[in-house]
Protein backbone atom coordinates (compact mmCIF):
# COMPACT_ATOMS: atom_id res chain seq x y z
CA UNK A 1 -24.05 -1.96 64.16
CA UNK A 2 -26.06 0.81 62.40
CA UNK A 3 -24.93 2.24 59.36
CA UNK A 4 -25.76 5.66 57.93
CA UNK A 5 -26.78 4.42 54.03
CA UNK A 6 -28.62 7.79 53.18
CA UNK A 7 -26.82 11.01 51.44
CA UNK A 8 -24.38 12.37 53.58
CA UNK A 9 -25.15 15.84 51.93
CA UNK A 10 -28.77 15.78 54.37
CA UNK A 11 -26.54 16.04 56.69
CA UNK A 12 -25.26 19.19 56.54
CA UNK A 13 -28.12 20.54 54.99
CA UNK A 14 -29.95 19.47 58.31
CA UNK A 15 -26.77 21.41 60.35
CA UNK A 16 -26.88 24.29 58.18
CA UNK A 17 -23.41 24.13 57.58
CA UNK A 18 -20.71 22.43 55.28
CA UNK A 19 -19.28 19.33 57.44
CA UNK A 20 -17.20 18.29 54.25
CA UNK A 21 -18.61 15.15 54.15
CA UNK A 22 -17.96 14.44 50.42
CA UNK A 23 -14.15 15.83 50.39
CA UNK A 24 -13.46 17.70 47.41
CA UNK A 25 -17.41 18.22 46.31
CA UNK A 26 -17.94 20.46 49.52
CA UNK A 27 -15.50 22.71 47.44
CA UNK A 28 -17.33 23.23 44.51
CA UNK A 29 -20.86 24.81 43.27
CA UNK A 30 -22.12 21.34 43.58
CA UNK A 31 -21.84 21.33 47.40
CA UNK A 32 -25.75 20.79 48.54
CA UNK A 33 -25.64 23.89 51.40
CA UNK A 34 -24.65 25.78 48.16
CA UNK A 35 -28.13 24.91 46.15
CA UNK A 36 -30.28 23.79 49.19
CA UNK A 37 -29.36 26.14 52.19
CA UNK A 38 -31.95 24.54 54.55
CA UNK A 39 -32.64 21.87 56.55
CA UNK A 40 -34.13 18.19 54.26
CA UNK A 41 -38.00 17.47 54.05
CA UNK A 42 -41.05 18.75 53.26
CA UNK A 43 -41.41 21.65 55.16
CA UNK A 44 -37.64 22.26 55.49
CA UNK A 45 -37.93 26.03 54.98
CA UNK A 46 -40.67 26.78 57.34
CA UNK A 47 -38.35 24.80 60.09
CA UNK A 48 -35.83 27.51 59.54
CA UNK A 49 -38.29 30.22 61.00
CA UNK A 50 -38.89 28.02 64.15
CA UNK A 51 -37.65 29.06 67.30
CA UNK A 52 -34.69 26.73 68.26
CA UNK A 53 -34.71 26.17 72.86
CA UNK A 54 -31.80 25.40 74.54
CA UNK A 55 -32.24 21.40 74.23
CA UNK A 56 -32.52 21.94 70.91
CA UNK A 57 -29.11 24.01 70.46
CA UNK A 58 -27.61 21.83 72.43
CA UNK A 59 -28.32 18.83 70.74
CA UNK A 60 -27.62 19.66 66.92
CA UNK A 61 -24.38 20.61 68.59
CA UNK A 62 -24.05 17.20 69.55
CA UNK A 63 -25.42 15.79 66.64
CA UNK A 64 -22.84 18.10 63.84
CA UNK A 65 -19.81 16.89 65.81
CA UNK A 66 -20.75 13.31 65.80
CA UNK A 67 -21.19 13.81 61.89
CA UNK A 68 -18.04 15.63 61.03
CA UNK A 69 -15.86 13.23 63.21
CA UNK A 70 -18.04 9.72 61.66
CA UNK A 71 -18.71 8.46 65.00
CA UNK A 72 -21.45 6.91 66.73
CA UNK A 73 -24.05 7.79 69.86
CA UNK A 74 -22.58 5.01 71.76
CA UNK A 75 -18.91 5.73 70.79
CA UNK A 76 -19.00 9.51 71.24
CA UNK A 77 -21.20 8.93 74.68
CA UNK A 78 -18.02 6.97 75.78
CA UNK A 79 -15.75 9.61 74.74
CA UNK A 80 -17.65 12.22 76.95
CA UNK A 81 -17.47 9.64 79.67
CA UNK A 82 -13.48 9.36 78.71
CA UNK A 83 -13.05 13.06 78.68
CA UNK A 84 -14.98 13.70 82.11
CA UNK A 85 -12.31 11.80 83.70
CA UNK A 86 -9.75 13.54 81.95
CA UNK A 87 -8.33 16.46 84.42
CA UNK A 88 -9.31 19.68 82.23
CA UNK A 89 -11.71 20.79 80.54
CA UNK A 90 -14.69 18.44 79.20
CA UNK A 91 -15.20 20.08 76.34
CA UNK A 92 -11.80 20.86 74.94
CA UNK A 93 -10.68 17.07 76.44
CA UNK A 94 -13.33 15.66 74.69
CA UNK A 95 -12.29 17.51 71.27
CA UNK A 96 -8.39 16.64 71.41
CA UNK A 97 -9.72 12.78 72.24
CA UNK A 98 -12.02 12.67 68.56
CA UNK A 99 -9.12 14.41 66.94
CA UNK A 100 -6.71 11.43 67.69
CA UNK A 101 -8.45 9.30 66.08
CA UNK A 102 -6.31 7.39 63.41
CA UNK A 103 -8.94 8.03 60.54
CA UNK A 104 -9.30 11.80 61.88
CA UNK A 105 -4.97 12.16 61.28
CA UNK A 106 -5.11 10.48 58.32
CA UNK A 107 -7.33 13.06 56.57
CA UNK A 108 -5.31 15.70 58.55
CA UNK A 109 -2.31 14.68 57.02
CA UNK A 110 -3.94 15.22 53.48
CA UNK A 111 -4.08 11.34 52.54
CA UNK A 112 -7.74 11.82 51.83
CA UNK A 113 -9.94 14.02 50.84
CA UNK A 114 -12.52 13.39 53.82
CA UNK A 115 -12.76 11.30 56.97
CA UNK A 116 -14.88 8.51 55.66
CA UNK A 117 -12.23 7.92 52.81
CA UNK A 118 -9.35 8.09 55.84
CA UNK A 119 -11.40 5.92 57.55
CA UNK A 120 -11.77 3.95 54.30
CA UNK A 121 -7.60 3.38 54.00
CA UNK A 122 -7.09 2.59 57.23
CA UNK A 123 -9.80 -0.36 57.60
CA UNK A 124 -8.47 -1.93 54.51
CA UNK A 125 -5.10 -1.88 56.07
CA UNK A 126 -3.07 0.84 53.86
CA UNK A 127 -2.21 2.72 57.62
CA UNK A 128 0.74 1.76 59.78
CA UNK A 129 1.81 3.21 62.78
CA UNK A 130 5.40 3.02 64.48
CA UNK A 131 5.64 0.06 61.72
CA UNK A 132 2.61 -2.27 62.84
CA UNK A 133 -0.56 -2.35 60.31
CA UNK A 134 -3.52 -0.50 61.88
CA UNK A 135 -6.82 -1.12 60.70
CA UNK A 136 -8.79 0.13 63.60
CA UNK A 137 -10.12 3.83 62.72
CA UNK A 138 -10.89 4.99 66.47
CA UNK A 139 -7.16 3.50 67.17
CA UNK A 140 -5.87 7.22 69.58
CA UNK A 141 -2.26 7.95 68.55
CA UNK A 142 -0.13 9.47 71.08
CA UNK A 143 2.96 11.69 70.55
CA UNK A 144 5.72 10.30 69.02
CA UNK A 145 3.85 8.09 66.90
CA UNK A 146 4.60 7.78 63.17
CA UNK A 147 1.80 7.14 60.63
CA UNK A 148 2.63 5.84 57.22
CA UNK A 149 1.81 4.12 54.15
CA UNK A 150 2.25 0.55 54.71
CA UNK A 151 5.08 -0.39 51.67
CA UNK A 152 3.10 -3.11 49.95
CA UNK A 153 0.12 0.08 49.32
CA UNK A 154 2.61 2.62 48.01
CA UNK A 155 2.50 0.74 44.13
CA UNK A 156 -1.36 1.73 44.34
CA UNK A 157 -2.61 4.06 41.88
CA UNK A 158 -4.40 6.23 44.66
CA UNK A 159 -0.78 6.88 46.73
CA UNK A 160 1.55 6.92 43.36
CA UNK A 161 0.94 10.48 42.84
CA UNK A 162 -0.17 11.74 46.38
CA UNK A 163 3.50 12.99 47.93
CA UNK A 164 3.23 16.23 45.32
CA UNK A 165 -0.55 16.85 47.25
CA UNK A 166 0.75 16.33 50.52
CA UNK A 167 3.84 18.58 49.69
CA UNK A 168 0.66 21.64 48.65
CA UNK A 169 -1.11 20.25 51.72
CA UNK A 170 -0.93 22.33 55.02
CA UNK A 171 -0.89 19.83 58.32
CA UNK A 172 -1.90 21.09 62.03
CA UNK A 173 0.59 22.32 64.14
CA UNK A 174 0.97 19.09 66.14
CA UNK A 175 1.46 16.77 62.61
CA UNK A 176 4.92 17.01 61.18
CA UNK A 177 4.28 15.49 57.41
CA UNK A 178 6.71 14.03 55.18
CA UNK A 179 5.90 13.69 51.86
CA UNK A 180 8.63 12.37 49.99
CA UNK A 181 7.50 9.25 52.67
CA UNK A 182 3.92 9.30 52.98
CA UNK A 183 4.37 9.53 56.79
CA UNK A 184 3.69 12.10 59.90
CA UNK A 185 4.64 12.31 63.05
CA UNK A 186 2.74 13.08 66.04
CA UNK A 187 4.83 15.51 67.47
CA UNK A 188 2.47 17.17 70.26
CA UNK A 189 -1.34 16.44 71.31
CA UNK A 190 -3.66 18.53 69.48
CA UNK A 191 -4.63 21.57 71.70
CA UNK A 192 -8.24 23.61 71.58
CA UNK A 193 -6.46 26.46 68.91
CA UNK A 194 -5.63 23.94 66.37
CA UNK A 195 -9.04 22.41 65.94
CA UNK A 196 -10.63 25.19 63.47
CA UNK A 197 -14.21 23.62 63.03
CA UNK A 198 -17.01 25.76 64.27
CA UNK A 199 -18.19 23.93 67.62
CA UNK A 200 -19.16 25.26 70.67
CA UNK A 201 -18.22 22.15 73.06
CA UNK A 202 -19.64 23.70 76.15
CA UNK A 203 -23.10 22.53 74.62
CA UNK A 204 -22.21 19.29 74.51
CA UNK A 205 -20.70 19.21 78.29
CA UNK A 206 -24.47 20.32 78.87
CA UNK A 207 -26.61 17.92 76.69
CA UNK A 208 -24.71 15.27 78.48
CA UNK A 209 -25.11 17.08 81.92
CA UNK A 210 -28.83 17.69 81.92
C-alpha cells in the first residue's frame, strides 16, 4: 500500500488551512500555514491568484478530509459507497462513519496529540475495546463500547502521566472520558454538530456524483 513519506506540513500548506497534522506544533509559531501561508512549489503564490472551478473546489474538499482523517482514496471511496447506503444524508453519514474510526476516538479522547500518533497506539496494540486488544485503526466503534489502555501499556512512560491531560482535556459530546482509567465510553454516535472541522461535505457527495 502507498505511504505518504513527505512533510505532512505540505499538506496543509497545499489546503490552506491547519489540518493539525503534527499535534501540538500546529499550536505554536512554528506551524508551517503560520510562516508559509500558501500552497508548496515553485510558483505556489501565483497559484493563489488562480481562479479555482467547481471540480476544483470540489476536489481539495475531498482531498483535506482524506488528510485530516489519515485515510486513503480507496478507503474513503468505500466509505462514500458505505454512507450512500446509509438512510440519511451522504454527507453527514459519511462524516459520523470517518469519525468512528478507532484511531479518530483515540485522539478525541486526548490520548494523542494527533491522529497519526492515535493511529500509532492503536497499531502497536496499546488500544482495547470492551476488553479485547484492537490494533486495527479503521476498527468503527459503536455505542456502548469502552476504549481503554490495555493494562500491560499503562507502566509506559507515554501513559504514566497522561490521566492529569485527559482530566484538562475536553471530549465530544458523544465520548464520556475517564481519566483516573484511561478509558471512554461511546455513549451516542457522533452527530453533524459535534464534528467542528471546517468541511463542506456536500462537495464531496458531488465529486463522487459527477
Amino acid at each position: 500500500m502507498a505511504r505518504y513519506t513527505d512533510a505532512v506540513c505540505k499538506l496543509c500548506r497545499r489546503e490552506g488551512m491547519k489540518l493539525f497534522l503534527k499535534g501540538e506544533r500546529c499550536y505554536t509559531s512554528r506551524c508551517a500555514i503560520e510562516r508559509r501561508n500558501y500552497p508548496p512549489g515553485m510558483h505556489g503564490n501565483r497559484r493563489m491568484r488562480r481562479k479555482v472551478s467547481d471540480y476544483g473546489r470540489q476536489l481539495r474538499e475531498k482531498q483535506k478530509v482524506r488528510r485530516i482523517y489519515g485515510v486513503y482514496e480507496r478507503q474513503f471511496r468505500r466509505y462514500f459507497r458505505q454512507a450512500l447506503k446509509t438512510k440519511g444524508l451522504t454527507g453527514a453519514t459519511l462524516l459520523q462513519l470517518l469519525e468512528r474510526r478507532l484511531d479518530n476516538v483515540v485522539y478525541r479522547m486526548g490520548l494523542a496529540s494527533s491522529r497519526a500518533q492515535a493511529r500509532q497506539l492503536v497499531t502497536h496494540g496499546h488500544i482495547t475495546v470492551n476488553g479485547h486488544k484492537v490494533d486495527i485503526a479503521s476498527y468503527s466503534v459503536r455505542p456502548g463500547d469502552v476504549i481503554q489502555v490495555a493494562e500491560n501499556s499503562r507502566n509506559k512512560t507515554y501513559f504514566k502521566d497522561l490521566s492529569e491531560q485527559l482530566g484538562a482535556h475536553t471530549p465530544p459530546r458523544w465520548l464520556s472520558v475517564e481519566p483516573a482509567a484511561l478509558s471512554a465510553t461511546v455513549t451516542d454516535l457522533p452527530a453533524r454538530d459535534d464534528i467542528d472541522i471546517p468541511i463542506n461535505e456536500q462537495l464531496i457527495v458531488e465529486y463522487y456524483s459527477r
